[in-house]
C-alpha atoms as a PDB file:
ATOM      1  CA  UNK A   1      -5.160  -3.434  22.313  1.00  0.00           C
ATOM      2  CA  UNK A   2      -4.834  -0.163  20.121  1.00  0.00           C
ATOM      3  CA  UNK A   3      -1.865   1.395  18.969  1.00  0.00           C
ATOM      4  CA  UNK A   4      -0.720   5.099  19.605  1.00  0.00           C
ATOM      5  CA  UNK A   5       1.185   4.879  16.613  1.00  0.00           C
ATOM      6  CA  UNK A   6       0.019   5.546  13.133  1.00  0.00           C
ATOM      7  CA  UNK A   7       1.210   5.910   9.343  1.00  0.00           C
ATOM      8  CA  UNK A   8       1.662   9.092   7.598  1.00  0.00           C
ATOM      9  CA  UNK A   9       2.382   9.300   4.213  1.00  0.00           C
ATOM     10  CA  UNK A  10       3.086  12.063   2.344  1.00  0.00           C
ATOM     11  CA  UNK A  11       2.872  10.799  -1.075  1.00  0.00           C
ATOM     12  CA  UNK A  12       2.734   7.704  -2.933  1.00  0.00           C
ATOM     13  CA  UNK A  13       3.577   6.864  -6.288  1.00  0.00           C
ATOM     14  CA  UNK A  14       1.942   3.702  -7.888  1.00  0.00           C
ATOM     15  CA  UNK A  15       2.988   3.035 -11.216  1.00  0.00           C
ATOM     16  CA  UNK A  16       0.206   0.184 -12.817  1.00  0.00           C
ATOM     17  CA  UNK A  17       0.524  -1.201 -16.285  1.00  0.00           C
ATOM     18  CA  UNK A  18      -1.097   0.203 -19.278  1.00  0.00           C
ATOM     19  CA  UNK A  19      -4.752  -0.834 -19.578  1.00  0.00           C
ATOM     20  CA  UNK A  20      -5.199  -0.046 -15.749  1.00  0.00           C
ATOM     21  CA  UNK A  21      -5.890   3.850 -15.723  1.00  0.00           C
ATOM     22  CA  UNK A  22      -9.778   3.421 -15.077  1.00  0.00           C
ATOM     23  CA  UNK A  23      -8.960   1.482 -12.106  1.00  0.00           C
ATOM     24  CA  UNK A  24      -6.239   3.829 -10.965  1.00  0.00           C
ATOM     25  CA  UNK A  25      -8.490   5.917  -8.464  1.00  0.00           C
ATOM     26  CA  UNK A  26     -10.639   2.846  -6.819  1.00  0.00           C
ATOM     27  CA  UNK A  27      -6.820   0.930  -6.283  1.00  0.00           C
ATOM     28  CA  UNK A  28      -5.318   3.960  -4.617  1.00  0.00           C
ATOM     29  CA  UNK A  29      -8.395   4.131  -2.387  1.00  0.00           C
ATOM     30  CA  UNK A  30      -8.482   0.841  -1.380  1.00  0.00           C
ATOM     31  CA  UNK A  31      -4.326   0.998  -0.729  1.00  0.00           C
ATOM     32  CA  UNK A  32      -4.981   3.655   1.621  1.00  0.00           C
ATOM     33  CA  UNK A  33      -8.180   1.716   3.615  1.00  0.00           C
ATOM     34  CA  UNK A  34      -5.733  -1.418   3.510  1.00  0.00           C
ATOM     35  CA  UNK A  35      -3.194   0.754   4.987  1.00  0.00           C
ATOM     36  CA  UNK A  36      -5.429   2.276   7.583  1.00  0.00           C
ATOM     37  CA  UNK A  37      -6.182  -1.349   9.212  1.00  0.00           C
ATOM     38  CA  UNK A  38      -2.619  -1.868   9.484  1.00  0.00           C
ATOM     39  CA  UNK A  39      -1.643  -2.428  13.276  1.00  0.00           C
ATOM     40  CA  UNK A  40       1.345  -0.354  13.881  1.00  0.00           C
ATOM     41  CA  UNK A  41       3.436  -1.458  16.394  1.00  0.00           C
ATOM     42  CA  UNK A  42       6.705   1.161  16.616  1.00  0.00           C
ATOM     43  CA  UNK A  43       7.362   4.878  15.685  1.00  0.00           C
ATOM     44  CA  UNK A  44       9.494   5.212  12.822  1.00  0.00           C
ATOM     45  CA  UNK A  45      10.367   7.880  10.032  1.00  0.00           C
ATOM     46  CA  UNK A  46      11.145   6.912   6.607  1.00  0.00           C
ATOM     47  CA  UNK A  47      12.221   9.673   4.276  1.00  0.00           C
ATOM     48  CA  UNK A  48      11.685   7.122   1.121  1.00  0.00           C
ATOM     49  CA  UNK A  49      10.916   3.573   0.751  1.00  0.00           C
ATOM     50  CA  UNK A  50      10.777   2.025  -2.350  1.00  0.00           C
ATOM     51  CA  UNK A  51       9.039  -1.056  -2.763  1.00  0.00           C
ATOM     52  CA  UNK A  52       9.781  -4.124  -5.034  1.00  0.00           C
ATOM     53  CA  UNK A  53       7.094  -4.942  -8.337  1.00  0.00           C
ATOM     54  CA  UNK A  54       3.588  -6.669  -7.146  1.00  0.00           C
ATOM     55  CA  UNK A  55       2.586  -8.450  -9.965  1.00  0.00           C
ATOM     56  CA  UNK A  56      -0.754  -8.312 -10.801  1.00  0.00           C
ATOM     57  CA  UNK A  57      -3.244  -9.642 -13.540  1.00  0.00           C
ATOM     58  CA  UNK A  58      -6.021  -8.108 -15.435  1.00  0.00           C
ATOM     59  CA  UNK A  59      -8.051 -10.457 -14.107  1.00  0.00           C
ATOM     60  CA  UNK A  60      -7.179  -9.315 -10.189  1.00  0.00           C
ATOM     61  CA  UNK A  61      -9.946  -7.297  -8.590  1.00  0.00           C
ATOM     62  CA  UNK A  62      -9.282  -4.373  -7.273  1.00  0.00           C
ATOM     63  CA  UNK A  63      -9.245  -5.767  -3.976  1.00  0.00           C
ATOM     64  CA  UNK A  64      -6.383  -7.868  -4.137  1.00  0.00           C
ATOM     65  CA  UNK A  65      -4.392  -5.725  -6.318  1.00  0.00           C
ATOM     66  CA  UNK A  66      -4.749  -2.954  -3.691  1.00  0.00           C
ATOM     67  CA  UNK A  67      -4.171  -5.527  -0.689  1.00  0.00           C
ATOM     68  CA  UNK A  68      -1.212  -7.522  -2.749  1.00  0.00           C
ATOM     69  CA  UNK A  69      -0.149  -3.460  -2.680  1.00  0.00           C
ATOM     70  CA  UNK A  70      -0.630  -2.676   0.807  1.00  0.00           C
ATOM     71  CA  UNK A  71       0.407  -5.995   2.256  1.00  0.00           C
ATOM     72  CA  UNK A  72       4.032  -5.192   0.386  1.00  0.00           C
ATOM     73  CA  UNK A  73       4.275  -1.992   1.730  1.00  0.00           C
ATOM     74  CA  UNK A  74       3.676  -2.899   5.098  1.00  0.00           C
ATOM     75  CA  UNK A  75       6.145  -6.317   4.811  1.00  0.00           C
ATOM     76  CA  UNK A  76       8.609  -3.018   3.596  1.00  0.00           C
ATOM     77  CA  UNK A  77       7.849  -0.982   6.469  1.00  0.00           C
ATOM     78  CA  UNK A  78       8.362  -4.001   9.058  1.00  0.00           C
ATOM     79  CA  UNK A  79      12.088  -4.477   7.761  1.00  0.00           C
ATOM     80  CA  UNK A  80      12.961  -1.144   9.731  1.00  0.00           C
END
């Protein structure tokens, strides 16, 4: 069944460690397609939400940095 609801974001701020700059664009990307295959299931508006630290590893692909990412921001979003 689809959803008539969908995210918006205005902006997002993703502060990664030092070392991770070259992998700064492809992450953000790959947020936002993690984000986009979220299944939204209520309208809500959020001003701010600030999400706790996902740790990640050098060693993490990009993937699962950017889904570790996502999946927080959507286990954020479902607290409201």
């Amino acid at each position: 069944m689809m959803s008539d609801s969908s995210i918006t974001i205005g902006r997002v701020n993703v502060s990664l460690p030092s070392g991770f700059k070259n992998r700064a664009d492809i992450i953000s990307r790959k947020v936002a397609d993690n984000l986009a295959a979220y299944n939204v299931t209520k309208d809500i508006m959020i001003e701010r939400l600030s999400l706790p630290v996902v740790k990640i590893s050098r060693n993490d692909s990009n993937e699962k940095i950017a889904s570790d990412i996502a999946r927080n921001f959507c286990t954020s979003l479902n607290e409201y």
